[in-house]
C-alpha atoms as a PDB file:
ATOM      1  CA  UNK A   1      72.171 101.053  94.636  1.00  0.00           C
ATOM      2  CA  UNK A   2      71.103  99.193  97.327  1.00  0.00           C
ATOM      3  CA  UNK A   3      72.989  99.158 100.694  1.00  0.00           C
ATOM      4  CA  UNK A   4      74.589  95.124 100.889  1.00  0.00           C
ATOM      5  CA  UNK A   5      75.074  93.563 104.119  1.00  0.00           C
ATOM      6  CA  UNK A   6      76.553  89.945 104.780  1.00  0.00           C
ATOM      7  CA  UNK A   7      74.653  88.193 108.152  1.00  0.00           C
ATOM      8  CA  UNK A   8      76.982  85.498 109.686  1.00  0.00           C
ATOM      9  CA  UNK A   9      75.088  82.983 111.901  1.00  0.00           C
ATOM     10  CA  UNK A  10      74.896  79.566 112.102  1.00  0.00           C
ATOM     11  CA  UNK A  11      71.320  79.549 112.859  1.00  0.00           C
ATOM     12  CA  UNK A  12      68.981  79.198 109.234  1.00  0.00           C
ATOM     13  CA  UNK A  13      66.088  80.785 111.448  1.00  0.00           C
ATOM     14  CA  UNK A  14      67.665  83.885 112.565  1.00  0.00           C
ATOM     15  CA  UNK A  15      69.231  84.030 108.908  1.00  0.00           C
ATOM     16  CA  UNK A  16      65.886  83.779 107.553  1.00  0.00           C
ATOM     17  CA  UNK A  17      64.174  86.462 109.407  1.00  0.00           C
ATOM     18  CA  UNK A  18      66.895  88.603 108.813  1.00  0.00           C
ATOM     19  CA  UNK A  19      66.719  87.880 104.920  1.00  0.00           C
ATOM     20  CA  UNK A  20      63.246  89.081 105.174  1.00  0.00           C
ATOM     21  CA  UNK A  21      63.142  91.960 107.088  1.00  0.00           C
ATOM     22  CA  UNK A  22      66.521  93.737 105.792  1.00  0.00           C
ATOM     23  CA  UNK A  23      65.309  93.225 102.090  1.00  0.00           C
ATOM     24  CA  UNK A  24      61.687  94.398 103.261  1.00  0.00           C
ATOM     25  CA  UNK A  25      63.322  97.789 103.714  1.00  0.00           C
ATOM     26  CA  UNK A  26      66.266  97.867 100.950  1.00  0.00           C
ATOM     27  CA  UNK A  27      68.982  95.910 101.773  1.00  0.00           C
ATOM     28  CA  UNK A  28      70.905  93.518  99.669  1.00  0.00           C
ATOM     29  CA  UNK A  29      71.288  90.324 101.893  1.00  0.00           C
ATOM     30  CA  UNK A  30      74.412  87.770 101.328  1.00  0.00           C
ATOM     31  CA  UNK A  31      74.350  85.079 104.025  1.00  0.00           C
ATOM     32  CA  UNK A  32      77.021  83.116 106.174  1.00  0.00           C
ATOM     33  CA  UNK A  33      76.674  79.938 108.451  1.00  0.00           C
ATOM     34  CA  UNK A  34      80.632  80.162 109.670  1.00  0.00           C
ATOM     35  CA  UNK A  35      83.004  82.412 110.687  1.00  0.00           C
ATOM     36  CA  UNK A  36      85.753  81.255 107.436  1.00  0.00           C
ATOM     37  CA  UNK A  37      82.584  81.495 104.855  1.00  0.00           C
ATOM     38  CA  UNK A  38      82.366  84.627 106.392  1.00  0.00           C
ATOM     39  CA  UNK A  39      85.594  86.082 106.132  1.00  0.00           C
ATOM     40  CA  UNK A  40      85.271  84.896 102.166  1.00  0.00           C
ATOM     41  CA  UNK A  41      81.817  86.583 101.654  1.00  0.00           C
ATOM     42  CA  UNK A  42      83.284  89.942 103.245  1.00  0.00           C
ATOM     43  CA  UNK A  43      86.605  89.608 100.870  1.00  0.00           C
ATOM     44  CA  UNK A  44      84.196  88.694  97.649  1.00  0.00           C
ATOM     45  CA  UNK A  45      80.862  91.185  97.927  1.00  0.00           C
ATOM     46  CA  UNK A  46      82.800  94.139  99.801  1.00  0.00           C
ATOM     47  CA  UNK A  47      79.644  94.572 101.465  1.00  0.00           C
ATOM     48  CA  UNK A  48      78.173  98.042 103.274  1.00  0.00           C
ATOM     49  CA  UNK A  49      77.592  96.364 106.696  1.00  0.00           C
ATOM     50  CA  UNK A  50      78.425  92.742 108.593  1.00  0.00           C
ATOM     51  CA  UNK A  51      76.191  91.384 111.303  1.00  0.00           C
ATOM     52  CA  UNK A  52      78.220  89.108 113.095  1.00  0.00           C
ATOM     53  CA  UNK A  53      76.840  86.399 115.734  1.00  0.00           C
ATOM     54  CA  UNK A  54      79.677  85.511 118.431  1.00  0.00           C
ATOM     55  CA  UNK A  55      78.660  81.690 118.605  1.00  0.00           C
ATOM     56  CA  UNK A  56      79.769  79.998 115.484  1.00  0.00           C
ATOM     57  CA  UNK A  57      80.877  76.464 114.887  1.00  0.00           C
ATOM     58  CA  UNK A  58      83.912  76.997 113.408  1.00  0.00           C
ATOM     59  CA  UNK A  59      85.735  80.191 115.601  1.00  0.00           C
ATOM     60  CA  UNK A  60      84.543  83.104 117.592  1.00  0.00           C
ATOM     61  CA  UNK A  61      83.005  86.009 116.570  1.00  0.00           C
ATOM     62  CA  UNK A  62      85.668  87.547 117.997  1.00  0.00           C
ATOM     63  CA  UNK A  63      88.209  86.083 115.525  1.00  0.00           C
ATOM     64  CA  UNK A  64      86.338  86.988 112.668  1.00  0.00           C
ATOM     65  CA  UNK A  65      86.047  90.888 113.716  1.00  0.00           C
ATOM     66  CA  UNK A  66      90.000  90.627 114.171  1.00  0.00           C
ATOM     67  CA  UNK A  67      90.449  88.868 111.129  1.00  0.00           C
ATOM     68  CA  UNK A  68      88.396  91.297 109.682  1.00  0.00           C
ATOM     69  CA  UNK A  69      90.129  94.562 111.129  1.00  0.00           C
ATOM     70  CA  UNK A  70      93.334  93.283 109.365  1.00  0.00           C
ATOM     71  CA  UNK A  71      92.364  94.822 105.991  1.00  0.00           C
ATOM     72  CA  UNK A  72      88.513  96.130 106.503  1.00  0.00           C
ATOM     73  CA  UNK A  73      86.617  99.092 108.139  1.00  0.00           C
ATOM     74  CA  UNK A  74      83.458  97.447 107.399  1.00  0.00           C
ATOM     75  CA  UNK A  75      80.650  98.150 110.108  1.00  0.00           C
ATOM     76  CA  UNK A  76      80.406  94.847 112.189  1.00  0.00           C
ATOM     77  CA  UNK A  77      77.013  94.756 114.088  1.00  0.00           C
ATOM     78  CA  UNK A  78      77.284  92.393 116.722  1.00  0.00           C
ATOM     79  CA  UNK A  79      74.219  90.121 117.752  1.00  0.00           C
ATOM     80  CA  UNK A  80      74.692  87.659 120.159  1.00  0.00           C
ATOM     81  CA  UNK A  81      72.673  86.130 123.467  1.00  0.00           C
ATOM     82  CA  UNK A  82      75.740  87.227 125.348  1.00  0.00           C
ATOM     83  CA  UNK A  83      74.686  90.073 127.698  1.00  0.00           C
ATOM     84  CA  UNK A  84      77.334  90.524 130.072  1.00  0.00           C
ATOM     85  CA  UNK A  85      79.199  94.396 129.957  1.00  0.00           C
ATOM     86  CA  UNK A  86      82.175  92.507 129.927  1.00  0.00           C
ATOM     87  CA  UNK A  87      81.423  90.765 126.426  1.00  0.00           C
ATOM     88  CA  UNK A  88      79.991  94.036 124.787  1.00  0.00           C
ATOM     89  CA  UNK A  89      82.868  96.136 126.184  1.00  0.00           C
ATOM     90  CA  UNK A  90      85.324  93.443 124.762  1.00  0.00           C
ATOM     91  CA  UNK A  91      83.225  93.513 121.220  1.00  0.00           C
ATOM     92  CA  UNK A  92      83.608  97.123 120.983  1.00  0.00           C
ATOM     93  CA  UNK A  93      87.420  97.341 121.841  1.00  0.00           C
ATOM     94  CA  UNK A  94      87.870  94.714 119.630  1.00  0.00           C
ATOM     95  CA  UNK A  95      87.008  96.107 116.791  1.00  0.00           C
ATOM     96  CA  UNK A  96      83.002  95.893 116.436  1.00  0.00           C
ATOM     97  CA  UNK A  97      80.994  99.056 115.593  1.00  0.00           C
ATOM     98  CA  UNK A  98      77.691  98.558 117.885  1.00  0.00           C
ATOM     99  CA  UNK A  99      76.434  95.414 119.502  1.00  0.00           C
ATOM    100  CA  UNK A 100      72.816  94.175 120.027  1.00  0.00           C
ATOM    101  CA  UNK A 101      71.666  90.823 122.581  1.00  0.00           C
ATOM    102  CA  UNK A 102      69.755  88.619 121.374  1.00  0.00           C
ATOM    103  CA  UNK A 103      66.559  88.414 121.499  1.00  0.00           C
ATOM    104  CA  UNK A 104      66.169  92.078 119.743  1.00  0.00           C
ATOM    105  CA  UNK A 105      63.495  93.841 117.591  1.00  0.00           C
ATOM    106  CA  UNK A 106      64.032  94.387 114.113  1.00  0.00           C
ATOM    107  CA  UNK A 107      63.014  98.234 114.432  1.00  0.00           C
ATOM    108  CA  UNK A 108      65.914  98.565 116.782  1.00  0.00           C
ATOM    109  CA  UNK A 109      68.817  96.540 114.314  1.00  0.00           C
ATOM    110  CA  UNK A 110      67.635  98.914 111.274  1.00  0.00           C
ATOM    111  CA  UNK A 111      68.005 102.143 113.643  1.00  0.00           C
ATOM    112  CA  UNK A 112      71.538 100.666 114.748  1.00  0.00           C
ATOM    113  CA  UNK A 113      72.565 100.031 110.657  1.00  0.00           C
ATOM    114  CA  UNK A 114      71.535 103.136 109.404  1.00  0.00           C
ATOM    115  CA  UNK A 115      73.669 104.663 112.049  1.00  0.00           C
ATOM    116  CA  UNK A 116      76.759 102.248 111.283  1.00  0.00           C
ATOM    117  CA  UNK A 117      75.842 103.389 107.638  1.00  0.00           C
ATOM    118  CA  UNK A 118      76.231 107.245 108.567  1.00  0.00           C
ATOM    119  CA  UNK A 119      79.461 106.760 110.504  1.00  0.00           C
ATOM    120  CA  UNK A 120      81.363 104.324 108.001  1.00  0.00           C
ATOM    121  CA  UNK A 121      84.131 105.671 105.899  1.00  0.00           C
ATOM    122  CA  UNK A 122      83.546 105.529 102.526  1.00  0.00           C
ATOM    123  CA  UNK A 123      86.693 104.156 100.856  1.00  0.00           C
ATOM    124  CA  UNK A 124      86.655 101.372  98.825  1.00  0.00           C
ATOM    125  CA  UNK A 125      88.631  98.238 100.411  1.00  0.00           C
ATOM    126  CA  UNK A 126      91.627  96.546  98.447  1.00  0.00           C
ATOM    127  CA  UNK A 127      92.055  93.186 100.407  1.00  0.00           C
ATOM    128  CA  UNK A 128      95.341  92.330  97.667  1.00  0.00           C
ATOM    129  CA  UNK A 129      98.527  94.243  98.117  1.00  0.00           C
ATOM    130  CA  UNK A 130     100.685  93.502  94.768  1.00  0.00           C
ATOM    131  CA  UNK A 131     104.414  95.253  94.666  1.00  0.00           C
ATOM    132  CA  UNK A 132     106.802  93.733  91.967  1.00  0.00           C
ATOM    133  CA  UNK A 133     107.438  89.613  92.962  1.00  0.00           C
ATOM    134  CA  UNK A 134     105.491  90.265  96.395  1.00  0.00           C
ATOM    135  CA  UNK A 135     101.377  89.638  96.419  1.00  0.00           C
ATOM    136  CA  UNK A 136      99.621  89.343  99.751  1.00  0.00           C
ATOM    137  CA  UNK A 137      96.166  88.529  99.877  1.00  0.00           C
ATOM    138  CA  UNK A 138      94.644  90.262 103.129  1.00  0.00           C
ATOM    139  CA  UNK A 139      91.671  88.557 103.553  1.00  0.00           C
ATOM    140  CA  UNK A 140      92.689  85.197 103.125  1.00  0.00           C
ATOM    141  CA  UNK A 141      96.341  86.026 104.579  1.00  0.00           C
ATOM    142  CA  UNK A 142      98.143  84.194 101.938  1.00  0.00           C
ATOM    143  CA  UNK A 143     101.505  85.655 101.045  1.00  0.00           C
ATOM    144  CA  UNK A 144     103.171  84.593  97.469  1.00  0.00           C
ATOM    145  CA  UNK A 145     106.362  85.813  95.752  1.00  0.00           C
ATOM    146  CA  UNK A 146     106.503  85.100  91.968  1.00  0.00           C
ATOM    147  CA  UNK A 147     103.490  83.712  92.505  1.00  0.00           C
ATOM    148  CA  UNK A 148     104.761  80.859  94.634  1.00  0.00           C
ATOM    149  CA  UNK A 149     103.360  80.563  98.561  1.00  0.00           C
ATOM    150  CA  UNK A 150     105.157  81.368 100.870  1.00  0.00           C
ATOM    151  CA  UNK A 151     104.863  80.502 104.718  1.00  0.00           C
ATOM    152  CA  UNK A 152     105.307  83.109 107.407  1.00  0.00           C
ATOM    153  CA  UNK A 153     105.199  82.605 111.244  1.00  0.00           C
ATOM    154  CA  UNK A 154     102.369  84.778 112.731  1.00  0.00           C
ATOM    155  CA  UNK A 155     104.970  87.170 113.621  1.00  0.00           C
ATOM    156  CA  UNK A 156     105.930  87.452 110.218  1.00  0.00           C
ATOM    157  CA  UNK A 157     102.772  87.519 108.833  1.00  0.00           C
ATOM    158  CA  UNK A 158     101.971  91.015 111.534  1.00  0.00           C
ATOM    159  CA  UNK A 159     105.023  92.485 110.344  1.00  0.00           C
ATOM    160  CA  UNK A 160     104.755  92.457 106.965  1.00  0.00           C
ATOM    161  CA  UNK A 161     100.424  93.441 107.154  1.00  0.00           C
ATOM    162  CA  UNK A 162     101.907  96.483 109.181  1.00  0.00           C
ATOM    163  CA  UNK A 163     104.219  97.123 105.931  1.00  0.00           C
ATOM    164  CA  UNK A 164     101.314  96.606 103.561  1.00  0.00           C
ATOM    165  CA  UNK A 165      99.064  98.488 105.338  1.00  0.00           C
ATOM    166  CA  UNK A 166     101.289 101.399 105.534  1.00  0.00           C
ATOM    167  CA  UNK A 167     102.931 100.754 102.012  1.00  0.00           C
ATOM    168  CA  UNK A 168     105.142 103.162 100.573  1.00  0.00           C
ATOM    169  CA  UNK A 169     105.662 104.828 104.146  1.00  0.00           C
ATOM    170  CA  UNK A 170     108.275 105.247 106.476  1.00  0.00           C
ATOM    171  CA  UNK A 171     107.938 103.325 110.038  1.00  0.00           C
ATOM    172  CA  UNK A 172     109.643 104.141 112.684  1.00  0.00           C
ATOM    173  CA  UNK A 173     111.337 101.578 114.550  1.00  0.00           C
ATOM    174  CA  UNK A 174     109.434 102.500 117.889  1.00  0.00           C
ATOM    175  CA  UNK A 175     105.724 102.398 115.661  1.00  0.00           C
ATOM    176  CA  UNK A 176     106.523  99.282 114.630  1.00  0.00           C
ATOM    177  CA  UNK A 177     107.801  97.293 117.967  1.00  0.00           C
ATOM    178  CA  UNK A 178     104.574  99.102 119.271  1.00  0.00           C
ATOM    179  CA  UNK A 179     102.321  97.956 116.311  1.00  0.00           C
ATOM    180  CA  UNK A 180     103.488  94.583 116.327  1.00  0.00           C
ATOM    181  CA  UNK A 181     104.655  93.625 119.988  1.00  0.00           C
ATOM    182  CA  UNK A 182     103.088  96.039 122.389  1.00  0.00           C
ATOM    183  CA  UNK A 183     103.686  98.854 123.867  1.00  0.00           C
ATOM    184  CA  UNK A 184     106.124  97.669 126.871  1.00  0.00           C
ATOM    185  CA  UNK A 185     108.045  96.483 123.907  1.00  0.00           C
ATOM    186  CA  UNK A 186     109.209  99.978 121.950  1.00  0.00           C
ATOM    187  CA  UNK A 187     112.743  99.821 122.817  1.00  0.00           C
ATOM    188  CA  UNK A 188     113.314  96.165 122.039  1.00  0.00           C
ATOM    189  CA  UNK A 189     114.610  96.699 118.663  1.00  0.00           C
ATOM    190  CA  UNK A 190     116.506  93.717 118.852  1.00  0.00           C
ATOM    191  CA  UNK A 191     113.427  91.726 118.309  1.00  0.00           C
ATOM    192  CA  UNK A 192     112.650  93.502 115.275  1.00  0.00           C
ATOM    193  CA  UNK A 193     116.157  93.047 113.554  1.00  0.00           C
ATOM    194  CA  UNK A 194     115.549  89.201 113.671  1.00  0.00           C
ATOM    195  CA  UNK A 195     112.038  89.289 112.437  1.00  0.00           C
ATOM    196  CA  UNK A 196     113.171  91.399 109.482  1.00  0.00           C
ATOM    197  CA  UNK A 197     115.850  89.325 108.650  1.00  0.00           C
ATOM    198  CA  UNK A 198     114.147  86.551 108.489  1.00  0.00           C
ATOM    199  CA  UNK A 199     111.272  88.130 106.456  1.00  0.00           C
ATOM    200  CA  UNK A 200     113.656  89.360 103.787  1.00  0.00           C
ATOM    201  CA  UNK A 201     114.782  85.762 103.105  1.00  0.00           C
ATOM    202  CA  UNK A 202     111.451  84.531 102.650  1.00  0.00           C
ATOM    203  CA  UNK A 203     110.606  87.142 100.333  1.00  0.00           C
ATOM    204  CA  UNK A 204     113.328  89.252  98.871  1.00  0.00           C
ATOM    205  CA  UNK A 205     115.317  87.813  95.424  1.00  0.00           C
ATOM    206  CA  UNK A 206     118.269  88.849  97.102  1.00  0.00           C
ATOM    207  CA  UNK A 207     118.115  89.408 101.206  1.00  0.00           C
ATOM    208  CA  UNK A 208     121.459  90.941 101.072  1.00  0.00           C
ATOM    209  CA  UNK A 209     120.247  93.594  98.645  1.00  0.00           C
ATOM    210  CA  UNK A 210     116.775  93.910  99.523  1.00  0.00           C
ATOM    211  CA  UNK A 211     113.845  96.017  97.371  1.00  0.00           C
ATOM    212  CA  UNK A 212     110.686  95.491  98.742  1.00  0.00           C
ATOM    213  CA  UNK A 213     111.539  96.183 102.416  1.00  0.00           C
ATOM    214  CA  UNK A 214     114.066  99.184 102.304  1.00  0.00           C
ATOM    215  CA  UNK A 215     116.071 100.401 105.475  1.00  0.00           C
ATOM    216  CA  UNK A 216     115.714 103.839 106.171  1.00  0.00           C
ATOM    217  CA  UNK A 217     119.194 104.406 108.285  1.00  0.00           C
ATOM    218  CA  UNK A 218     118.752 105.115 112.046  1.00  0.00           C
ATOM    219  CA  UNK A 219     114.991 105.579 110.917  1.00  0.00           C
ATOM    220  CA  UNK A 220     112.791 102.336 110.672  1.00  0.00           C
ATOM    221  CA  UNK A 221     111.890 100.732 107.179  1.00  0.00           C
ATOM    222  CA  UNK A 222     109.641 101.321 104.801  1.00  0.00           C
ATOM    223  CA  UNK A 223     107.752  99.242 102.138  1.00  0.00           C
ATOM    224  CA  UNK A 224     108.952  99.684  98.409  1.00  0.00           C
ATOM    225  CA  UNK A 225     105.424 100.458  96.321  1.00  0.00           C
ATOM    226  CA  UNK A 226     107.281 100.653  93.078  1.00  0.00           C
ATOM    227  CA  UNK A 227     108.276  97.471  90.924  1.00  0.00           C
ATOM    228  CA  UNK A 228     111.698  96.163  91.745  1.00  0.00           C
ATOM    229  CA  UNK A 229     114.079  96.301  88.804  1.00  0.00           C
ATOM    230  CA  UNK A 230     115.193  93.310  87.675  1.00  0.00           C
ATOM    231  CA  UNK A 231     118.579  92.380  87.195  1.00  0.00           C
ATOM    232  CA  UNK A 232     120.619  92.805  84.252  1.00  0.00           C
ATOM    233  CA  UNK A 233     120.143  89.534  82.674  1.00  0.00           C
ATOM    234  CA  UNK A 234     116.373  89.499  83.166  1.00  0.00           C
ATOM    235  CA  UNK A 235     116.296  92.313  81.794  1.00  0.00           C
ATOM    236  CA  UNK A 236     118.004  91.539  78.623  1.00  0.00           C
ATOM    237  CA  UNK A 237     116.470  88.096  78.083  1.00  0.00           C
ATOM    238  CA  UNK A 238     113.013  90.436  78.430  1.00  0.00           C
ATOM    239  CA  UNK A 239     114.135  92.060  75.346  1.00  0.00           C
ATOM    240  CA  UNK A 240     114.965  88.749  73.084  1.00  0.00           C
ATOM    241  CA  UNK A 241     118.751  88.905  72.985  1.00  0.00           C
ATOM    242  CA  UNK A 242     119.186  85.920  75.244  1.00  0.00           C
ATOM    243  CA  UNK A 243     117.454  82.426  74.215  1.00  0.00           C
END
């Protein structure tokens, strides 16, 4: 099977050219002209590789490879006419695999792929996390609970991608203050009490008695992968001996 690759850029030249010469030598191409149709054509073709340009029209390049790095190890191939070391060492930190200024040969992009191709991990990428009531959508960072949205603070929204990402293991209270808030911020557990409270009543059926987001005493929490049980009565009207 061919090798896929989704090119965001706003410019229908650049696109173009790149159309040709990737599929000249094997490459399925999908395109993008913003960052957001972007995002959605990473989510939808779960593509091999990503060229990103930094200058879009609707967000930074930048945002998208973040965005991105929330649920994907995709390759991201930067190409932009931004040539400062400060931009590239930023791109790379950030999250990007390789990056390549504009204006670049097309010998030199294929070399730079096929080496992105050799180092990528292989795993398939699940962008929806479903556990009993609770579905979160990575990609599109929509959170629902019996299938009704539900609106987090970006806070809220870390937290609980830390959870998902890590589903079904235990975090530590330090791994997660560090995860979430930074490293100066590991013994502020404080902080993290709140959050959790609050992200229990937005999610749990009962916050008191929660079963998606478990305590582990004097440990940290951990993310329940198995169904919740319902309660008694749901369970019984399940079975037909309730109308």
């Amino acid at each position: 099977m061919a090798p896929s690759i989704v090119v965001i850029d706003d410019e229908v030249q650049l696109r173009r050219l790149l159309r040709v010469s990737l599929e000249a030598n094997g490459y399925k191409v999908y395109e993008a002209a913003s960052g957001q149709q972007g995002l959605e054509e990473v989510a939808a073709r779960h593509p091999d590789l990503v060229v990103l340009d930094l200058g879009l029209p609707d967000m930074d390049g930048m945002e998208v490879v973040t965005r991105l790095r929330e649920w994907s190890s995709v390759p991201i191939i930067i190409l932009s006419v931004r040539e400062g070391e400060q931009e590239k060492v930023a791109a790379l930190r950030g999250g990007a695999d390789d990056y390549l200024t504009k204006p670049f040969s097309t010998a030199e992009l294929l070399a730079r792929l096929q080496v992105a191709q050799r180092h990528a991990q292989p795993t398939p990428e699940e962008t929806v996390f479903t556990s009993g009531p609770l579905t979160v959508d990575l990609a599109s960072r929509r959170v629902r609970v019996n299938g009704k949205p539900v609106k987090l603070s970006r806070t809220e929204y870390a937290l609980l991608r830390l959870f998902v990402r890590n589903a079904g293991k235990v975090l530590t209270h330090p791994q997660i203050m560090e995860s979430v808030w930074g490293p100066g911020h590991r013994d502020k557990t404080h902080y993290l009490h709140v959050y959790m409270t609050h992200l229990r009543e937005k999610i749990e059926r009962t916050p008191a008695k929660p079963e998606l987001l478990i305590t582990e005493p004097r440990v940290g929490y951990r993310l329940n992968i198995e169904s919740p049980v319902p309660p008694a009565a749901d369970r019984i009207q399940a079975k037909g001996l309730i109308n």
